[in-house]
Protein backbone atom coordinates (compact mmCIF):
# COMPACT_ATOMS: atom_id res chain seq x y z
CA UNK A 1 0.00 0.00 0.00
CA UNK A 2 1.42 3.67 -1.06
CA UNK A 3 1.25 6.52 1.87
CA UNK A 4 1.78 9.76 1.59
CA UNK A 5 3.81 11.46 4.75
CA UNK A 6 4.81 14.92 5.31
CA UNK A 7 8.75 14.57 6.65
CA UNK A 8 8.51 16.94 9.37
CA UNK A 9 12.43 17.39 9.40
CA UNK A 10 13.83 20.71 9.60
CA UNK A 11 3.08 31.05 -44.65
CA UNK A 12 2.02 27.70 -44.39
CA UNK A 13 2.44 24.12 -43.85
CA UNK A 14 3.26 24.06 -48.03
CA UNK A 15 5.91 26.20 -47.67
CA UNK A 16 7.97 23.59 -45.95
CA UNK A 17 9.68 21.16 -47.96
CA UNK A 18 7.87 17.64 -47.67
CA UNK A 19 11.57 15.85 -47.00
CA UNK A 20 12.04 17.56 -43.88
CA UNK A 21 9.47 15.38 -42.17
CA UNK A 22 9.35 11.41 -42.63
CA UNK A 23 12.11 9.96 -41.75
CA UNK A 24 13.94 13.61 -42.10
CA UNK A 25 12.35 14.73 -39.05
CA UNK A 26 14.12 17.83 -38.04
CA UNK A 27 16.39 17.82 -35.30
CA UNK A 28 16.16 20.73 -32.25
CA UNK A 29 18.55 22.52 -30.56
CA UNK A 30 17.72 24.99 -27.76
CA UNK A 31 20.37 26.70 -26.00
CA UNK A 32 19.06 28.65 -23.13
CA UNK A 33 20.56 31.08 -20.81
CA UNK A 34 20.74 32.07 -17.77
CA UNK A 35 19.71 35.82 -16.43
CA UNK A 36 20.55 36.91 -19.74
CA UNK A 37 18.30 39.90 -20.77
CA UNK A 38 17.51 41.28 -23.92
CA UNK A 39 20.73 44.13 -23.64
CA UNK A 40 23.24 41.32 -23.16
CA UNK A 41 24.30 40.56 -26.77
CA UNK A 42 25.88 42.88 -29.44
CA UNK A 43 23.65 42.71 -31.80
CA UNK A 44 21.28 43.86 -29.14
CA UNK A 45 22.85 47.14 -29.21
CA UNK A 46 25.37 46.80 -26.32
CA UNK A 47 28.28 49.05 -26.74
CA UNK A 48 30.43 46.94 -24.77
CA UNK A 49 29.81 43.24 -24.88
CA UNK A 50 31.30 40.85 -27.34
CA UNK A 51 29.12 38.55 -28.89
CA UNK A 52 30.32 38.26 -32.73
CA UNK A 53 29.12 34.60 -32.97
CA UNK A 54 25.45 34.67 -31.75
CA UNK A 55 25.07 38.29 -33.77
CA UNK A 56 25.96 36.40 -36.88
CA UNK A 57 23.39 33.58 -36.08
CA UNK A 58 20.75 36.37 -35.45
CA UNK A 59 21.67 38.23 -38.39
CA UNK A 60 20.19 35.05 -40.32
CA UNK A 61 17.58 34.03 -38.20
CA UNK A 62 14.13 34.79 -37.33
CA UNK A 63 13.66 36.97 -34.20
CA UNK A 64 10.61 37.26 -32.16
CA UNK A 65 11.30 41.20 -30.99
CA UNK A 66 8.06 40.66 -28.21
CA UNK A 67 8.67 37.76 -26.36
CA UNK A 68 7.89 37.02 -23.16
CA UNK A 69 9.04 34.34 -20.73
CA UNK A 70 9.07 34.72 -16.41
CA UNK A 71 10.62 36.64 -14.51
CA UNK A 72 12.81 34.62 -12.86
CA UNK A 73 14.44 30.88 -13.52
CA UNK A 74 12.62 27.56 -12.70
CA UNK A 75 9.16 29.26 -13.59
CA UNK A 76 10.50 30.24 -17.31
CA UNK A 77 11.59 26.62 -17.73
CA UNK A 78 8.12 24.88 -16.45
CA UNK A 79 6.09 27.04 -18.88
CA UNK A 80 8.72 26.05 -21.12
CA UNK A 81 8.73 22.43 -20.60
CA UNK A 82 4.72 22.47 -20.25
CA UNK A 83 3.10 24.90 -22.13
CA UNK A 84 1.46 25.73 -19.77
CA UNK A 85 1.73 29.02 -17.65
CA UNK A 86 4.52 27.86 -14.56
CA UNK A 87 1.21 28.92 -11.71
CA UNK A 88 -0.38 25.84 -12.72
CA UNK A 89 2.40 23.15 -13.16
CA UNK A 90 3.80 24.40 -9.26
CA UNK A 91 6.58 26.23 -10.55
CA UNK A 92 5.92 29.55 -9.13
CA UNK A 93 8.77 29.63 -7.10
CA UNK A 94 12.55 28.92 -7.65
CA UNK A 95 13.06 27.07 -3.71
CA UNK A 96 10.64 25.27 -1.13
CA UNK A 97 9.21 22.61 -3.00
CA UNK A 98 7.42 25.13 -5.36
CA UNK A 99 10.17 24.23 -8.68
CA UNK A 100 9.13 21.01 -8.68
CA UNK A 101 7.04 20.33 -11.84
CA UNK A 102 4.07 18.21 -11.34
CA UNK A 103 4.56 14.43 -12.31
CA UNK A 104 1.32 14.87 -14.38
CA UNK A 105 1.76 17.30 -16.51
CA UNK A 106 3.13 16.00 -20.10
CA UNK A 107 5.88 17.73 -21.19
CA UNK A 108 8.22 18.61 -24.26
CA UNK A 109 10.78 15.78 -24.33
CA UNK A 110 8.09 13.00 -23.30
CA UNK A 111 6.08 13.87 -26.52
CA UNK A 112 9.48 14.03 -28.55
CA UNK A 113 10.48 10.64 -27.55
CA UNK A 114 7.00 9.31 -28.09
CA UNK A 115 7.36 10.62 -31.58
CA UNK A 116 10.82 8.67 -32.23
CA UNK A 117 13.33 11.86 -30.93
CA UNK A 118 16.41 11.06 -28.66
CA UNK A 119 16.77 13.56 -26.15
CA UNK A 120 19.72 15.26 -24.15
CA UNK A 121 19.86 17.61 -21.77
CA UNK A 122 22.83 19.93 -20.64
CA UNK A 123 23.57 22.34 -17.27
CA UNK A 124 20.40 23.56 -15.28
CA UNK A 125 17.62 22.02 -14.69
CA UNK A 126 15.84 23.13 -12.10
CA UNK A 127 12.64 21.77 -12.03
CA UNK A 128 13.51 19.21 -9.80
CA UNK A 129 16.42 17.13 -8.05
CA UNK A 130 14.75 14.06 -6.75
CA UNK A 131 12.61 11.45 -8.62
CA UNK A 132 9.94 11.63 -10.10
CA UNK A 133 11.35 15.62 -11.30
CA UNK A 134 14.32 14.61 -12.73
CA UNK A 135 15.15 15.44 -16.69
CA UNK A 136 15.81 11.82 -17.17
CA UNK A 137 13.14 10.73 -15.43
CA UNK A 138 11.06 13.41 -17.70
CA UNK A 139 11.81 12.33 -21.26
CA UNK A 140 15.67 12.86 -21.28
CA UNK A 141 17.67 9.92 -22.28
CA UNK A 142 20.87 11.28 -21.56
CA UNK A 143 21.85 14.06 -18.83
CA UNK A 144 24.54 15.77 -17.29
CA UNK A 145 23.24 18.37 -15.05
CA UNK A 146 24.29 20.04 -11.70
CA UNK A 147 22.12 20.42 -8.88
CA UNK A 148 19.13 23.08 -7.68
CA UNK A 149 18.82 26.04 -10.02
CA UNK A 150 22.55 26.93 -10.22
CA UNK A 151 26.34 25.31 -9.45
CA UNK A 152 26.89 25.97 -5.22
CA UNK A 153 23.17 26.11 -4.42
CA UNK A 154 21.78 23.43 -2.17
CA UNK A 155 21.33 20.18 -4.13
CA UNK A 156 24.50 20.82 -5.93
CA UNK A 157 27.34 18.84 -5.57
CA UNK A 158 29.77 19.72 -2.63
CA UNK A 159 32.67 22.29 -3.40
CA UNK A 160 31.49 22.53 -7.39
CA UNK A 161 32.43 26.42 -8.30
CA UNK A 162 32.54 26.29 -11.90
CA UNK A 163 36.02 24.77 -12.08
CA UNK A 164 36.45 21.15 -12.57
CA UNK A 165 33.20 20.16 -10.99
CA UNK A 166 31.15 16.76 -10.59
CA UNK A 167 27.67 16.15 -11.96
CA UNK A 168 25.31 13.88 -12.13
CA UNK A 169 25.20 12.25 -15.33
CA UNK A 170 21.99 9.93 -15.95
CA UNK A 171 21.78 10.01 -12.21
CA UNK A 172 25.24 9.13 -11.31
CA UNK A 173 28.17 11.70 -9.83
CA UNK A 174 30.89 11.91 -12.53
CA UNK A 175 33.52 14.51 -12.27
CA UNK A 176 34.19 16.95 -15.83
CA UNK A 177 37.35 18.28 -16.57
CA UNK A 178 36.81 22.17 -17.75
CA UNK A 179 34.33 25.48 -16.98
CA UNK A 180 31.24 24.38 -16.66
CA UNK A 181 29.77 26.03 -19.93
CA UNK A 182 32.45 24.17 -21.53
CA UNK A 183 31.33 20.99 -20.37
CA UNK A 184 28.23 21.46 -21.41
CA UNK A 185 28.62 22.47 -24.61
CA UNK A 186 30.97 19.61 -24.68
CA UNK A 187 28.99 16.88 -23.62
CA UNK A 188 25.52 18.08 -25.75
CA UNK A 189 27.78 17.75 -28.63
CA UNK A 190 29.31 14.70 -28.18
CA UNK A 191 25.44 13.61 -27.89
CA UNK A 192 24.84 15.16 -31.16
CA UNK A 193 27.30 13.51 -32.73
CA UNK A 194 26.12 9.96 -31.28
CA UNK A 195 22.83 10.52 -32.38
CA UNK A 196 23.61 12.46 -35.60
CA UNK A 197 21.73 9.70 -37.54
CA UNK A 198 18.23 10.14 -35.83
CA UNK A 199 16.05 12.85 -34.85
CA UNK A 200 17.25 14.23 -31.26
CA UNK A 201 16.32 17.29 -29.05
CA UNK A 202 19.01 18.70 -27.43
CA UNK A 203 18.44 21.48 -24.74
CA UNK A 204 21.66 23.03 -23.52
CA UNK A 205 20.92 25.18 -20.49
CA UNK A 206 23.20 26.59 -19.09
CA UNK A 207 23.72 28.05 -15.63
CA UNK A 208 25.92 31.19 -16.62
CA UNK A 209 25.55 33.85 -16.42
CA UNK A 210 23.98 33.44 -13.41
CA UNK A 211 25.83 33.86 -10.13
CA UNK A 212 28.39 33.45 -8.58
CA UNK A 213 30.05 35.55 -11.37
CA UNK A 214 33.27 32.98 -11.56
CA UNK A 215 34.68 33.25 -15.23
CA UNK A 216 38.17 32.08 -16.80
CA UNK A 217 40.79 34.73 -16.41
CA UNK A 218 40.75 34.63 -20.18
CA UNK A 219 37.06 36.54 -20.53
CA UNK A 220 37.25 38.39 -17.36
CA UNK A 221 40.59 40.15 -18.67
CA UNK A 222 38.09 40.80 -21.99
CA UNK A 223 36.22 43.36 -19.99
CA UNK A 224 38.44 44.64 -16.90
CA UNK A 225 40.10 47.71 -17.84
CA UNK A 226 36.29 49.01 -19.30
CA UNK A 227 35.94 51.66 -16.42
CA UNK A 228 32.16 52.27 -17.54
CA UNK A 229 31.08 48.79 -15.95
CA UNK A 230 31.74 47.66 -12.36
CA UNK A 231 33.46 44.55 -11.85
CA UNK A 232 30.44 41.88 -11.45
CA UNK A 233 28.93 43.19 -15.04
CA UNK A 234 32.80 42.40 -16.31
CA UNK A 235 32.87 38.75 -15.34
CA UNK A 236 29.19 38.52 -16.41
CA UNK A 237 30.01 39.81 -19.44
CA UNK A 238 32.82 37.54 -19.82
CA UNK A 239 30.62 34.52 -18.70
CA UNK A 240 28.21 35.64 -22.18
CA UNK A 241 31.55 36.01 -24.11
CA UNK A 242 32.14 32.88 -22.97
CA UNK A 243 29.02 31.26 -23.97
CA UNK A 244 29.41 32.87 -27.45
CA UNK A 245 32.71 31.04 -27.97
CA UNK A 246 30.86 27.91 -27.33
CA UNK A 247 27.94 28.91 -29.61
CA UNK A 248 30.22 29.14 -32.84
CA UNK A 249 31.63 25.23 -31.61
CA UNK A 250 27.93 23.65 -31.68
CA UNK A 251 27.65 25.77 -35.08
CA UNK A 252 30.59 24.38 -36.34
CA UNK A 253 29.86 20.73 -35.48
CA UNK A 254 26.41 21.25 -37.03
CA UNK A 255 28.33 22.15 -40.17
CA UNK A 256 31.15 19.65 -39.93
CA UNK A 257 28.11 16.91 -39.56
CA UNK A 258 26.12 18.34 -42.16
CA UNK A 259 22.99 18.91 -39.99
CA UNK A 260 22.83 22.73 -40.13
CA UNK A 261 19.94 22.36 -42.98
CA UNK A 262 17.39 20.10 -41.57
CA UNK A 263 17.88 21.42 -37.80
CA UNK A 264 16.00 23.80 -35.80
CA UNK A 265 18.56 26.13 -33.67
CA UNK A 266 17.02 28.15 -31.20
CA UNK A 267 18.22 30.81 -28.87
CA UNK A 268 16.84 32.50 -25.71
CA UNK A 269 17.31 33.08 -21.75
CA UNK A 270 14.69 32.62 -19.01
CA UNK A 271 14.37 35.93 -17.18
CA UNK A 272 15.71 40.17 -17.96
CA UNK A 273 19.20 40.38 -16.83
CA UNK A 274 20.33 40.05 -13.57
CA UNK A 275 23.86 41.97 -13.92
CA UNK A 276 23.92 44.02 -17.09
CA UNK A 277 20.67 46.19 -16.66
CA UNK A 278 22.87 48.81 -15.71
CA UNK A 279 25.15 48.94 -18.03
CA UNK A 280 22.83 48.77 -21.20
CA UNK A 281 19.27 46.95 -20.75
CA UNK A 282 17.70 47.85 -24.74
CA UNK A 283 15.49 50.55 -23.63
CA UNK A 284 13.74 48.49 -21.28
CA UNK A 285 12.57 49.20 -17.79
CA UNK A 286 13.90 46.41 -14.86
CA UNK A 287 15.60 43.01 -14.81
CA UNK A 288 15.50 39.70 -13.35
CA UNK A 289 12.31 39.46 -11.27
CA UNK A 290 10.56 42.62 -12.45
CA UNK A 291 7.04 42.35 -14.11
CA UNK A 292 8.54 45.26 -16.46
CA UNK A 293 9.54 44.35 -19.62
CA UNK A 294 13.02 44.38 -18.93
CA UNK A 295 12.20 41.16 -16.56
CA UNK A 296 10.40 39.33 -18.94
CA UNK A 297 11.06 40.35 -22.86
CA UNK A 298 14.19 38.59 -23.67
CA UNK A 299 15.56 37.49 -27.21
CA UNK A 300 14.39 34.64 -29.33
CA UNK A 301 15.93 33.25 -32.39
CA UNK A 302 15.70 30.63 -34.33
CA UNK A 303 16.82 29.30 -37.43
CA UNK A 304 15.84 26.19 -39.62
CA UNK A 305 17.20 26.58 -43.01
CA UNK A 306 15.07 23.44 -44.44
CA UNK A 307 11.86 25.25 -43.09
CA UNK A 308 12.74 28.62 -44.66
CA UNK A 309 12.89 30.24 -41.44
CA UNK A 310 15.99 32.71 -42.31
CA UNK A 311 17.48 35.65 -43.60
CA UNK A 312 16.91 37.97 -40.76
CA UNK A 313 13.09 38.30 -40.70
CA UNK A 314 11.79 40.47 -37.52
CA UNK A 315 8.11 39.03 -36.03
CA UNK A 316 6.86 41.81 -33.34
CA UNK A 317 3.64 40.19 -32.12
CA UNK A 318 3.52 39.42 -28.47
CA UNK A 319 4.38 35.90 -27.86
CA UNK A 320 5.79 33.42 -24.56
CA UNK A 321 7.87 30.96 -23.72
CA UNK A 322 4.51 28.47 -23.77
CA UNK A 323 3.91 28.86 -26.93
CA UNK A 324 6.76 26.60 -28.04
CA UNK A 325 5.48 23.57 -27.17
CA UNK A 326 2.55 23.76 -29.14
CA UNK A 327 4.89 25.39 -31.72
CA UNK A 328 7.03 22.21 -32.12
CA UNK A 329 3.39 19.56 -32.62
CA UNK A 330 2.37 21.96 -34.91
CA UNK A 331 5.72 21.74 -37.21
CA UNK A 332 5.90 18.34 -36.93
CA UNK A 333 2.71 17.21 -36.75
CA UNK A 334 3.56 15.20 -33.72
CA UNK A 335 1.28 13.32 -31.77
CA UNK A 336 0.27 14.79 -29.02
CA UNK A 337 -3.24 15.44 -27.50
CA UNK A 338 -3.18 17.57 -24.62
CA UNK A 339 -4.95 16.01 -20.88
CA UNK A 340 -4.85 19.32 -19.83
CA UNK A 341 -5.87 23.28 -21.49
CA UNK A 342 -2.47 24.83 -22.97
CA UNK A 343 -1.66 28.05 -22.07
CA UNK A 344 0.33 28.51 -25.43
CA UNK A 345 -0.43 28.34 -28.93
CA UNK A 346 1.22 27.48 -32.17
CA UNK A 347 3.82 30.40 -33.77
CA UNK A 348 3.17 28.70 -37.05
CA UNK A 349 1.75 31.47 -39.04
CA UNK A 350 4.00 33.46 -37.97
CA UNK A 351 6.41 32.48 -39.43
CA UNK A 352 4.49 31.26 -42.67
CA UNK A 353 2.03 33.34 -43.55
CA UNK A 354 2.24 36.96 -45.31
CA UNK A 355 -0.90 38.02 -43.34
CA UNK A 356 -1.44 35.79 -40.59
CA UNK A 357 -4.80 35.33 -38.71
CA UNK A 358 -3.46 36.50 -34.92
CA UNK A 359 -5.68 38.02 -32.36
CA UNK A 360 -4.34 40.18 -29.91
CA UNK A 361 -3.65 38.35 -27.21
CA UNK A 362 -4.09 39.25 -23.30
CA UNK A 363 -0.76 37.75 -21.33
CA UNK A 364 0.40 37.39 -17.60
CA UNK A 365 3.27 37.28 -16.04
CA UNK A 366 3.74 37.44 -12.67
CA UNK A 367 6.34 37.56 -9.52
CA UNK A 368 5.13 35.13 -6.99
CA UNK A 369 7.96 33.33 -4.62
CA UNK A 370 5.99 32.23 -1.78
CA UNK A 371 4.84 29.05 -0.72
CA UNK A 372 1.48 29.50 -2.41
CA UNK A 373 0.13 31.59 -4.85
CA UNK A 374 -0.90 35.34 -3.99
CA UNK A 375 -3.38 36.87 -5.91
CA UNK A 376 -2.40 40.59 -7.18
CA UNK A 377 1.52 39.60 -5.94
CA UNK A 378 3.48 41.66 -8.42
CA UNK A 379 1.84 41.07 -12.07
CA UNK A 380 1.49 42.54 -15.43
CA UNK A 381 -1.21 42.20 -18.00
CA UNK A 382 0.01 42.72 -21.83
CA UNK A 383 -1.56 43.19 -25.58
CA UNK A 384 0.06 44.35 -27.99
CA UNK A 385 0.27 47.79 -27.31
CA UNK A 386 -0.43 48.19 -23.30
CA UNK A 387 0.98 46.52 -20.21
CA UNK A 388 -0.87 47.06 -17.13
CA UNK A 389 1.64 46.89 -13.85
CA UNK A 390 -0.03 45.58 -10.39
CA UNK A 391 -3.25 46.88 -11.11
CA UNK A 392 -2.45 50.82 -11.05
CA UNK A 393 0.32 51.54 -13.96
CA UNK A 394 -0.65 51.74 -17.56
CA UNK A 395 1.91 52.40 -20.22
CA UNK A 396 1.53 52.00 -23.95
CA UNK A 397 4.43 50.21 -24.52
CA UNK A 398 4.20 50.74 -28.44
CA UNK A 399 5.34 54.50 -27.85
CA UNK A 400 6.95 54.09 -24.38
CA UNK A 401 9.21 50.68 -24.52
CA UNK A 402 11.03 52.45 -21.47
CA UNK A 403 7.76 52.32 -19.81
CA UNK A 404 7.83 55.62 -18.45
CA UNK A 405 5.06 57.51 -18.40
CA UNK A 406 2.03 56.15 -16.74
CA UNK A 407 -1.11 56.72 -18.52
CA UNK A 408 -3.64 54.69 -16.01
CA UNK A 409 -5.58 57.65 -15.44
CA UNK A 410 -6.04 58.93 -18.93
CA UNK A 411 -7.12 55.26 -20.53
CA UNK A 412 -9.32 53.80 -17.91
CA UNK A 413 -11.74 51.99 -20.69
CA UNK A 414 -7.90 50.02 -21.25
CA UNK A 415 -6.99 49.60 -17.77
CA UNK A 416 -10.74 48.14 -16.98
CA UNK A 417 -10.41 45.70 -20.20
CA UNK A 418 -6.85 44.31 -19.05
CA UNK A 419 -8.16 44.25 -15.17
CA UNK A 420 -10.79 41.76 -15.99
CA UNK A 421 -8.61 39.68 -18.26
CA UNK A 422 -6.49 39.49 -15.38
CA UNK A 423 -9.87 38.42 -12.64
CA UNK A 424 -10.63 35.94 -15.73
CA UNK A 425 -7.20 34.73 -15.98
CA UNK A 426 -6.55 34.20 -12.23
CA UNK A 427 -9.84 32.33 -11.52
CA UNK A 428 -8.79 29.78 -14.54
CA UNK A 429 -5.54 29.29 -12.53
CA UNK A 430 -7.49 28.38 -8.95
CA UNK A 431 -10.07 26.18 -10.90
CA UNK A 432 -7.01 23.96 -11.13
CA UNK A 433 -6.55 23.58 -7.51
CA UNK A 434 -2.32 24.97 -7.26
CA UNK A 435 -2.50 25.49 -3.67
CA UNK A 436 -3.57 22.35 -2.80
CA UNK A 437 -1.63 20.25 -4.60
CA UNK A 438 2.55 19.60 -3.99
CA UNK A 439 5.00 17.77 -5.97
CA UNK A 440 5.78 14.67 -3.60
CA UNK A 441 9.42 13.86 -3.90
CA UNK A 442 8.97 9.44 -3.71
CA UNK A 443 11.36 7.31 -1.98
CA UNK A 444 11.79 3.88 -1.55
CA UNK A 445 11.95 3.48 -5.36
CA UNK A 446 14.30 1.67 -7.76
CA UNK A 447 14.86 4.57 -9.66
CA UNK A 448 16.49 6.52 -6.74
CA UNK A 449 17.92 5.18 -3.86
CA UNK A 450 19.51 6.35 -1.75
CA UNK A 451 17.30 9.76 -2.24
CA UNK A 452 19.22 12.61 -1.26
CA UNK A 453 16.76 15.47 -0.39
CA UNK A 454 18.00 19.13 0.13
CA UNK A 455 16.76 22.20 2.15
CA UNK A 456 16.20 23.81 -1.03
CA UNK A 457 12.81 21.74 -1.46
CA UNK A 458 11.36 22.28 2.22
CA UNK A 459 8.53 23.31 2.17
CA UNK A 460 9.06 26.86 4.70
CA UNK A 461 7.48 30.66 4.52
CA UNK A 462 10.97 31.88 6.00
CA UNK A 463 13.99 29.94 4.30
CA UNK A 464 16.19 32.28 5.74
CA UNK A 465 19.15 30.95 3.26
CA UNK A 466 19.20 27.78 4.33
CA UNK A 467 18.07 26.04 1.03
CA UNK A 468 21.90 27.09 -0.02
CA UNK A 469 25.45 25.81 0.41
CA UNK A 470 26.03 29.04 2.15
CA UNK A 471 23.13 28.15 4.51
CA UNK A 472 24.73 25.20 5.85
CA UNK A 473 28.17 27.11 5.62
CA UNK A 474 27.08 29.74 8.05
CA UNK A 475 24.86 27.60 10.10
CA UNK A 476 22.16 29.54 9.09
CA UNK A 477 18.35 27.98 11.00
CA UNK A 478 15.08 27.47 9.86
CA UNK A 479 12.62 25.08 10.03
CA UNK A 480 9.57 22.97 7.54
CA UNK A 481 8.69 19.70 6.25
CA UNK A 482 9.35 18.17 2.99
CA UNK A 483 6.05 16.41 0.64
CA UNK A 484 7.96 12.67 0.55
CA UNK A 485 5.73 9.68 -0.55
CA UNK A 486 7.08 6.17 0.35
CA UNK A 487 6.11 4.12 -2.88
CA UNK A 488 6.82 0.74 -1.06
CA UNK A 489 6.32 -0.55 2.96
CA UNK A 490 9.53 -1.65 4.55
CA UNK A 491 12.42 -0.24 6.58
CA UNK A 492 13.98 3.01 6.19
CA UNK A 493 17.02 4.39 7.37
CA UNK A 494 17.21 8.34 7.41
CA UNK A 495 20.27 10.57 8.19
CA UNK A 496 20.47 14.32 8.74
CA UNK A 497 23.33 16.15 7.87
CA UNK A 498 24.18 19.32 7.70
CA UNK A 499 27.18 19.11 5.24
CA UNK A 500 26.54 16.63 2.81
CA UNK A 501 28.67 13.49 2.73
CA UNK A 502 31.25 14.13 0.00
CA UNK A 503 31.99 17.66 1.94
CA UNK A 504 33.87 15.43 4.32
CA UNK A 505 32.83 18.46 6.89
CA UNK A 506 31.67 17.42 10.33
CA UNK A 507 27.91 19.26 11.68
CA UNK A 508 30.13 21.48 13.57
CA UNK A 509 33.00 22.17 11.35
CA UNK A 510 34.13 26.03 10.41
CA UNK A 511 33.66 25.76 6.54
CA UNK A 512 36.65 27.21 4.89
CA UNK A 513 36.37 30.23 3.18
CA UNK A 514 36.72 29.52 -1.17
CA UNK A 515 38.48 32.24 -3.28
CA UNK A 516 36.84 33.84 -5.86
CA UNK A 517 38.17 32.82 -9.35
């Protein structure tokens, strides 16, 4: 008998050539970023960063100039994954058991490997550390990953800081030679060239340029003597650069393998940037975690030379991250049909048709971070000329992309259209029951044991740091329970630590201070 227990521990379709599909099913690459906003890239307009690589893939892609994704990580990647906005799949949150995306929600790699893809993923994550959440437990047949939403946090493996770290590769710990963006890229294409022969998804996500800003000597000497940017936008800067080098190395594999035609090459990030904002943000108002559009309008670009879908063609129309999914059965006419309502819709004609049949479209985005969801917590409503900020700010962002110059009081027919869209919108997301439900990490099972379960996924209203390795560094308390289900009766032997086991650290040891690189 299964029982649940709460741990209480601390154009159109015939524009595409026919041979593309068949047994010429296109392959997909998606590399996605991390905290990279819309300013970040050269061909963005940034004075100062060096991107040459990804400016010449954007140069001959298409570019959606109005998408949308969350505002910050593990919520961009569930609506991602799902297609489905992240408040209904519980990932509303990026700690405390609120990342974890529900078991029953079908997602982007399970319907590619039901329709003959092989799939690899690459770097974060972060929708899950434990089984059942885990990319290879998700539709990934081959992973290397690092643990909790970026390399030091919780769930990540002991003394990992970028250099020469150990992941867990289908499951296993297996130390990687290199920067971690390096391995990555390294390790997605060695699976490309393994699977070269079939259709395969490959998803490279990586954790730069997220913090902590550590970044070879090499790219942080790129930017140092710039005096108009502070030191942390120089090594994040140099983490992009970074990434760029590796971008032209997947390009060039692509091209050595002779798969650039008949693959789909995508580029993005998951949230408005967390570093560079500062320094040069595209016009846009806020960053990471702000419902302005510098939170959540980030770049999108994809090419697919076998589907026509080059030569530098702009598409403005307001689109999200959840529309992919959908996106991708469209193309390919997989097989999918949907259990549950998507939140996204096909970008098909789009990218197909001279005068394509698109309504204007009411979106949400939202800040949330608590334990459960918050009505009116930090949101904006957008068409395609207006965003609507927490209920009071109004800006027509078709004439004010800076967003600033609040019009509320001069359009209220606009702000009372986008307010109800927003009642309509919230009471479709509570129909579904998210605060009542939990993703229930399950032990006891063949497909993880021992489980190793983090204070990142307690379930707590006051973390207080503790869900990171610089919790348990500084001893830092709190308190909450985990959502564990034991699939199977028997005997089971649990151990608390506050280090974890490869740390080598006793509970009361005075963790050593690690240099910045």
């Amino acid at each position: 008998m299964k029982r649940k227990l709460i741990g209480l521990l601390i154009l159109n379709l015939c524009l595409i050539p026919a041979f593309v599909f068949g047994q010429n099913k296109p392959n997909i690459i998606m590399v996605i970023t991390d905290d990279q906003g819309m300013g970040d890239l050269s061909c963005m307009g940034n004075p100062y960063i060096n991107t040459p690589n990804i400016d010449d893939f954007y140069s001959n892609a298409v570019r959606f100039t109005n998408y949308h994704v969350s505002t910050t990580c593990a919520p961009s990647r569930g609506a991602l994954m799902s297609g489905r906005h992240s408040n209904r799949v519980n990932v509303f949150h990026t700690i405390t058991g609120r990342s974890l995306l529900f078991e029953d929600e079908v997602i982007l790699p399970q319907i590619l490997a039901q329709n003959g893809y092989t799939n690899g993923m690459f770097g974060k994550w972060h929708l899950g550390d434990n089984y059942p959440f885990r990319p290879e437990d998700r539709g990934f047949h081959e992973v290397v990953r690092h643990g909790g939403g970026g390399i030091t946090q919780g769930p990540d493996y002991w003394w990992n800081d970028y250099f020469d770290d150990s992941y867990w590769h289908n499951g296993q710990i297996q130390k990687y030679n290199g920067y971690c963006t390096d391995v990555f890229f390294s390790e997605a294409i060695t699976f490309i060239e393994d699977n070269k022969d079939k259709p395969f998804f490959c998803y490279i996500s990586t954790n730069a340029p997220h913090a902590p800003l550590n970044v070879p000597e090499k790219y942080f000497n790129m930017y140092k003597d710039i005096d108009a940017i502070n030191e942390n936008a120089q090594r994040f800067y140099g983490m992009i650069t970074n990434i760029d080098d590796n971008f032209k190395q997947l390009e060039q594999k692509l091209d050595e393998l002779k798969l650039t035609d008949n693959t789909i090459l995508i580029f993005t990030t998951d949230n408005g940037s967390a570093w560079g904002r500062n320094v040069y943000n595209a016009d846009l108002k806020g960053g990471k975690g702000s419902v302005y559009d510098g939170g959540h309008r980030v770049p999108l670009f994809i090419r697919w030379p076998n589907g026509k879908l080059t030569g530098g063609k702009d598409i403005d129309a307001l689109v999200a991250h959840y529309d992919l999914l959908p996106t991708f059965v469209d193309l390919f006419g997989l097989d999918f049909n949907p259990i549950k309502p998507l939140d996204g819709k096909s970008l098909k004609p789009l990218m197909y048709d001279a005068e394509p049949d698109w309504e204007n479209r009411i979106l949400y985005m939202d800040t949330q971070r608590k334990q459960n969801l918050l009505k009116y917590r930090t949101y904006t409503v957008m068409d395609d000329d207006w965003r609507l900020i927490n209920g009071n700010e109004l800006y027509h962002i078709t004439t004010d992309r800076g967003q600033t110059k609040n019009v509320f009081d001069q359009y209220p027919e606009v702000a009372g259209r986008l307010s109800m869209g927003y009642e309509n919108w919230w009471q479709s997301i509570m129909a579904e029951g998210p605060n009542e439900r939990y993703g229930y990490i399950k032990v006891g099972s063949s497909k993880e044991n021992p489980s190793r379960i983090s204070a990142h996924d307690m379930f707590t209203g006051k973390h207080n740091g503790a869900w990171h390795q610089d919790g348990a560094s500084k001893a830092v308390q709190a308190s909450g329970r985990w959502k564990i289900e034991f699939v199977e009766d028997g005997d089971y032997a649990i151990s608390l630590r506050r280090f974890p086991r490869e740390s080598g650290l006793a509970i009361n040891a005075t963790f050593p201070a690690q240099e910045k690189k």
